[in-house]
C-alpha atoms as a PDB file:
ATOM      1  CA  UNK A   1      -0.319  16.598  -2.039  1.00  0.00           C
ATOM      2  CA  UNK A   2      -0.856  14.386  -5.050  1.00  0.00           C
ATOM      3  CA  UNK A   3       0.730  10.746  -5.549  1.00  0.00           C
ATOM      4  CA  UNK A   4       3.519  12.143  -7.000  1.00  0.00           C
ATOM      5  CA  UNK A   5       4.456  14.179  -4.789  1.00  0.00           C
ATOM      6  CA  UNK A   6       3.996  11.827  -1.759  1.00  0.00           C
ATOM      7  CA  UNK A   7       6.311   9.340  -3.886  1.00  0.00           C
ATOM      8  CA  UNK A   8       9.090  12.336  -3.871  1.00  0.00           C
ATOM      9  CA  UNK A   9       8.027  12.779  -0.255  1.00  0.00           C
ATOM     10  CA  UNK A  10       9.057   8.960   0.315  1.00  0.00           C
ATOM     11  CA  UNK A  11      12.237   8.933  -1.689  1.00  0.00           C
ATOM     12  CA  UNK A  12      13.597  11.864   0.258  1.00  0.00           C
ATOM     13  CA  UNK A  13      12.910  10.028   3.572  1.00  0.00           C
ATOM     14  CA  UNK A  14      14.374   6.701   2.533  1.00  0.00           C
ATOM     15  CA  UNK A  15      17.706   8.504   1.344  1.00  0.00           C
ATOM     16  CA  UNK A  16      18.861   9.666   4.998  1.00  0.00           C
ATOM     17  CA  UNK A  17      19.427   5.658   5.620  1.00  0.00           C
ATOM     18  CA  UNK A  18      22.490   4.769   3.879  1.00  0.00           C
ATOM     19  CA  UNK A  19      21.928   0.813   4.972  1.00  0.00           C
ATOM     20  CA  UNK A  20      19.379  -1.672   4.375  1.00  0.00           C
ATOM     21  CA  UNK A  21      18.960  -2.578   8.162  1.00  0.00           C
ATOM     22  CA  UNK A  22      18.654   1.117   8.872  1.00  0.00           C
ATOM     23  CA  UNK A  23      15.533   1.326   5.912  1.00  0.00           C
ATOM     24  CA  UNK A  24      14.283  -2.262   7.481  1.00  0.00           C
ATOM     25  CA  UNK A  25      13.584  -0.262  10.550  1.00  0.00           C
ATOM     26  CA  UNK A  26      11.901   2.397   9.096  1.00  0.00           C
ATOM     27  CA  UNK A  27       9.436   0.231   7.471  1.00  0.00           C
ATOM     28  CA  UNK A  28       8.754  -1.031  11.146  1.00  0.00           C
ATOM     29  CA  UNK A  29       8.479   2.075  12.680  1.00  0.00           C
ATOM     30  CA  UNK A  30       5.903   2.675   9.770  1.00  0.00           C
ATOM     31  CA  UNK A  31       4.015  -0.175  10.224  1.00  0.00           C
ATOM     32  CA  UNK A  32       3.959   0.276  13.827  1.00  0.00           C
ATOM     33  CA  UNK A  33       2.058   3.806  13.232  1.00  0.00           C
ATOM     34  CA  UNK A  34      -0.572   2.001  10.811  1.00  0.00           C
ATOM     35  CA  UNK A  35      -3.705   2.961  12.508  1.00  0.00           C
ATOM     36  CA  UNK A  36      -5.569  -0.052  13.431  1.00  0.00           C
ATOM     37  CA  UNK A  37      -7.721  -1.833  10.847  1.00  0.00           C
ATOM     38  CA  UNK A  38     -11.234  -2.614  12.147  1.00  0.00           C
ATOM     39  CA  UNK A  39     -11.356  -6.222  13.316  1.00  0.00           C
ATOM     40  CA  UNK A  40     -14.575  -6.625  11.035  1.00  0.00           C
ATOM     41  CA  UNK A  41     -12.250  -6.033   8.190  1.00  0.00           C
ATOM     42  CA  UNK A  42     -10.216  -9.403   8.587  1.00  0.00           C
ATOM     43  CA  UNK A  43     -11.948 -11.651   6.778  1.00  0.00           C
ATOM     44  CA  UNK A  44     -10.738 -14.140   4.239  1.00  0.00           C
ATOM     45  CA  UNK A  45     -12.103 -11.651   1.197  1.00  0.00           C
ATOM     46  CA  UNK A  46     -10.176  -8.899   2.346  1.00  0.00           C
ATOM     47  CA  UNK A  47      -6.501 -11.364   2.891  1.00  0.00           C
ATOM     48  CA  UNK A  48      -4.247 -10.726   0.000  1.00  0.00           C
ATOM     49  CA  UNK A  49      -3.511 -13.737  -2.066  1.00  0.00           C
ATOM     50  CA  UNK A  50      -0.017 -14.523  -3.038  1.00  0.00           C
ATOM     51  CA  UNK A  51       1.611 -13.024   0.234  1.00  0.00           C
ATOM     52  CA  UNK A  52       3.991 -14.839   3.123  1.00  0.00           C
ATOM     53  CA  UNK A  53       2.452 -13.267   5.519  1.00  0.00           C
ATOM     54  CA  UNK A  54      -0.953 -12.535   6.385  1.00  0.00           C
ATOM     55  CA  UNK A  55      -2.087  -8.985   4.488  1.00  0.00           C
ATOM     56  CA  UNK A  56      -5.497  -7.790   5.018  1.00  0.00           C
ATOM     57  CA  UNK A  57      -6.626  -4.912   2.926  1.00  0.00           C
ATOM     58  CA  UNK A  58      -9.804  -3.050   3.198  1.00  0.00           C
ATOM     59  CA  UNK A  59     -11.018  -0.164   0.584  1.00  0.00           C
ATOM     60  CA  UNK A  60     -14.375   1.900   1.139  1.00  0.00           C
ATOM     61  CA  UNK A  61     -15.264   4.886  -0.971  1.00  0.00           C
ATOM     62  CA  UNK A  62     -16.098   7.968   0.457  1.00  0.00           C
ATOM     63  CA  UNK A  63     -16.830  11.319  -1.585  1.00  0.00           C
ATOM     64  CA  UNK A  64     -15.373  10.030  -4.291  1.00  0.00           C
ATOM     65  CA  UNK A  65     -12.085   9.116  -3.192  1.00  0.00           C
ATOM     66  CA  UNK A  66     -10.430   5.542  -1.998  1.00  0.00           C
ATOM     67  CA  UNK A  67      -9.889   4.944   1.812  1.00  0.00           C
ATOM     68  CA  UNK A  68      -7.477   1.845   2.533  1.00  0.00           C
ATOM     69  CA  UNK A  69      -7.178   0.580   5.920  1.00  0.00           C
ATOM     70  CA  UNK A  70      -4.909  -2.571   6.026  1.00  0.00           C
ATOM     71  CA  UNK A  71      -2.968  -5.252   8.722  1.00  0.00           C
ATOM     72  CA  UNK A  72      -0.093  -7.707   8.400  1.00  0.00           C
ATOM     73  CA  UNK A  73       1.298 -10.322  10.948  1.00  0.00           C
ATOM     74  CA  UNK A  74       4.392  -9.411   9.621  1.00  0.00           C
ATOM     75  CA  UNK A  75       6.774  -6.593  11.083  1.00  0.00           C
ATOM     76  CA  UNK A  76       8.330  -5.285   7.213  1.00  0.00           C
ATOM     77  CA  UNK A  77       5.478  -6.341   5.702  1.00  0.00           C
ATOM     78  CA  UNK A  78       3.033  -4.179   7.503  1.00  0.00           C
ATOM     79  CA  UNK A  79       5.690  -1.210   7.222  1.00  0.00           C
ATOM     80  CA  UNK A  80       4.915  -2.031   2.496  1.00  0.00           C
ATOM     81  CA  UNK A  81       1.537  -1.839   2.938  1.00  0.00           C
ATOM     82  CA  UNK A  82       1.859   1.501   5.226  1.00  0.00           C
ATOM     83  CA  UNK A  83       4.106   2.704   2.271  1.00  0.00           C
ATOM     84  CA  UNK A  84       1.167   1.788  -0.131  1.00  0.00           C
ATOM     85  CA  UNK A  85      -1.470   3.152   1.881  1.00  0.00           C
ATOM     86  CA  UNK A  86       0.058   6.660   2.408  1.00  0.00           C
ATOM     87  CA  UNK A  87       0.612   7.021  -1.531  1.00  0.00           C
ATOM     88  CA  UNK A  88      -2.747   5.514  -2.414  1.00  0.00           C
ATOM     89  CA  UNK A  89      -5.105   6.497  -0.007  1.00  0.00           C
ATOM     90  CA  UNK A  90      -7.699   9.749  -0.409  1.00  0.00           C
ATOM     91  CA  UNK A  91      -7.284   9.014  -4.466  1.00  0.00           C
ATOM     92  CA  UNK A  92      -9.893   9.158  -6.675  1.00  0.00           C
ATOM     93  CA  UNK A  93     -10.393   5.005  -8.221  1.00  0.00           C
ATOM     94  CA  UNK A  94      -8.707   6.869 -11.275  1.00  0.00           C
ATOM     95  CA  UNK A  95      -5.602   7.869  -9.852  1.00  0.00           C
ATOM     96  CA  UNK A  96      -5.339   4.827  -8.064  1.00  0.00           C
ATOM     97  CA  UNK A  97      -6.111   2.552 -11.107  1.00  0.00           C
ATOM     98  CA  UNK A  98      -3.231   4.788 -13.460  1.00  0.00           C
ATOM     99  CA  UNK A  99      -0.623   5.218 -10.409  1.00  0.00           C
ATOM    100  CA  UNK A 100       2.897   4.709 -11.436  1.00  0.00           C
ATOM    101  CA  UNK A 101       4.688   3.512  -7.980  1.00  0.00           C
ATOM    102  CA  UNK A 102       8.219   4.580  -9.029  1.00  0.00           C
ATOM    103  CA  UNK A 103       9.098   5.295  -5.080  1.00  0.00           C
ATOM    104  CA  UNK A 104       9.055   1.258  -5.055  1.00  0.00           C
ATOM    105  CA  UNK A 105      12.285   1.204  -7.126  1.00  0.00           C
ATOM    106  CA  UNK A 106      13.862   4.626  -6.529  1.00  0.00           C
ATOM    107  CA  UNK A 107      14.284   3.519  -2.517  1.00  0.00           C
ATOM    108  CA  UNK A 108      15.507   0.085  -3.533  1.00  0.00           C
ATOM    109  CA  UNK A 109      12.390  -1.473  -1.849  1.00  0.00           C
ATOM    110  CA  UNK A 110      11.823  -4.459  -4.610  1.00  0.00           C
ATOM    111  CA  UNK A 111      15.712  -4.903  -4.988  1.00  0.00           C
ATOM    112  CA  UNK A 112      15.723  -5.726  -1.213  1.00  0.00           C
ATOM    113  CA  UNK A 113      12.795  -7.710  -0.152  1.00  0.00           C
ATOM    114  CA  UNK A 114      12.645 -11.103  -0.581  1.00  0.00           C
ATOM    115  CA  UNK A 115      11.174 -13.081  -3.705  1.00  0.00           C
ATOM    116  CA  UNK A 116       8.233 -14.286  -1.550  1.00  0.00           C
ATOM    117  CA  UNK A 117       7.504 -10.554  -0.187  1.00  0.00           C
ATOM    118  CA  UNK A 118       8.207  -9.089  -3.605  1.00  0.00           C
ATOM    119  CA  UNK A 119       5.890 -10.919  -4.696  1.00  0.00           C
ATOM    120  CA  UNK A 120       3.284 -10.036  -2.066  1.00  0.00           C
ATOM    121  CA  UNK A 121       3.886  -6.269  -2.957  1.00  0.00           C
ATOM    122  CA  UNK A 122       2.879  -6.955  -6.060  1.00  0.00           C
ATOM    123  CA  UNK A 123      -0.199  -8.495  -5.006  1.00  0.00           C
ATOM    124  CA  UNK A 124      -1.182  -5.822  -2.748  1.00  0.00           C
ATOM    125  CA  UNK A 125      -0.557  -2.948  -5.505  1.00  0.00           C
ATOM    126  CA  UNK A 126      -2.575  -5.170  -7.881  1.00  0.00           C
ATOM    127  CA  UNK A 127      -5.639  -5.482  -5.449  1.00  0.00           C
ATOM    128  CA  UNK A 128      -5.297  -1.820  -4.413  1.00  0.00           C
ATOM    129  CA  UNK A 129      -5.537  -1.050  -8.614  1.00  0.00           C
ATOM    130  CA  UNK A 130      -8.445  -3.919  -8.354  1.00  0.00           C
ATOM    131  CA  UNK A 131     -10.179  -1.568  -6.120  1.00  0.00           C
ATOM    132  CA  UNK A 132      -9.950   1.272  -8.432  1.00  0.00           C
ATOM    133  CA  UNK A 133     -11.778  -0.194 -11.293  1.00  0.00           C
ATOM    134  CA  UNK A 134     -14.223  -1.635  -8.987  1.00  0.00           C
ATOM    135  CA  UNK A 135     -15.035   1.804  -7.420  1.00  0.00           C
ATOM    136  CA  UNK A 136     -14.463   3.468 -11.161  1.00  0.00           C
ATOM    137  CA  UNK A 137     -17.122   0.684 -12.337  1.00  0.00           C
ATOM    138  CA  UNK A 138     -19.556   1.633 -10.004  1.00  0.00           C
ATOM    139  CA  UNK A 139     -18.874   5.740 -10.017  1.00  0.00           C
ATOM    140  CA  UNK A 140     -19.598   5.156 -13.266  1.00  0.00           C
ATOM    141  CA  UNK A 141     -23.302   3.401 -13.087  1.00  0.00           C
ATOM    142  CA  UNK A 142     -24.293   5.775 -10.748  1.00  0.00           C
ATOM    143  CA  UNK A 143     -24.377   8.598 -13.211  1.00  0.00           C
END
C-alpha cells in the first residue's frame, strides 16, 4: 500500500467514531499495539524536542527504506506517533521527506489535540522528514 493509500486507510477508520472521546480511545488502543521500542533506543538524541510528553523516535534504514520504532509516556500521544509510524514506516527517505499528511486534518486530529500536543505532532512529523534527508543524504554518497 503506498502513503496515500494508508492515509485513506486511516480516514475510513476514524469516520465510524462520530465523537471525540470515542476517536481518543482509538488512539489508545493504537498506541497500546505499538510494538515495543528497544530500550537502547531511549536516549536523549532520539527524545523529540518540543513535546509534553516524553516521545522517543528511532529511524534505521534497511534496503532502502525507513524503519521507525517509537515510545511515549503518554496514553494519546503514543496512539499520534502509532498514526505516524504506520503511514511513514517501510518508505523510501524520499517519500518520507515529500509526504503530504492530509489524514492529520481530514480525521480532525490537529483540530482536537491540545496546543502543547499539536505542537509535539509537529515536531515528530518534522524529525520523521529530518530522517529522510538524513538517510536521502547518505543514499546519496554511497553511489
Amino acid at each position: 500500500m503506498n502513503i496515500h493509500e494508508i492515509q485513506n486507510e486511516i480516514i475510513e477508520e476514524f469516520a465510524i467514531f462520530d465523537e471525540w472521546m470515542d476517536k481518543y480511545e482509538y488512539l489508545i488502543e493504537l498506541g497500546n499495539s505499538l510494538p515495543v521500542i528497544d530500550e537502547t533506543h531511549k536516549t536523549a538524541s532520539n527524545l523529540i524536542k518540543g513535546c509534553q510528553s516524553q516521545v522517543w523516535l528511532d529511524a534505521e534504514l534497511q534496503d532502502g527504506k525507513i524503519q521507525f520504532s517509537a515510545d511515549s509516556d503518554a496514553i494519546i500521544t503514543k496512539g499520534v506517533v502509532a498514526l505516524l509510524i504506520r503511514v511513514m514506516t517501510n518508505r523510501s527517505p524520499q517519500e518520507v521527506m515529500y509526504a503530504d499528511l492530509f489524514f492529520i486534518d481530514k480525521i480532525g486530529l490537529s483540530a482536537n489535540l491540545s496546543p502543547t500536543r499539536s505542537n509535539g505532532l509537529v515536531s515528530m512529523i518534522k524529525q520523521m522528514k529530518m530522517y529522510g534527508m538524513a538517510f536521502d543524504a547518505k543514499m546519496k554518497q554511497e553511489l
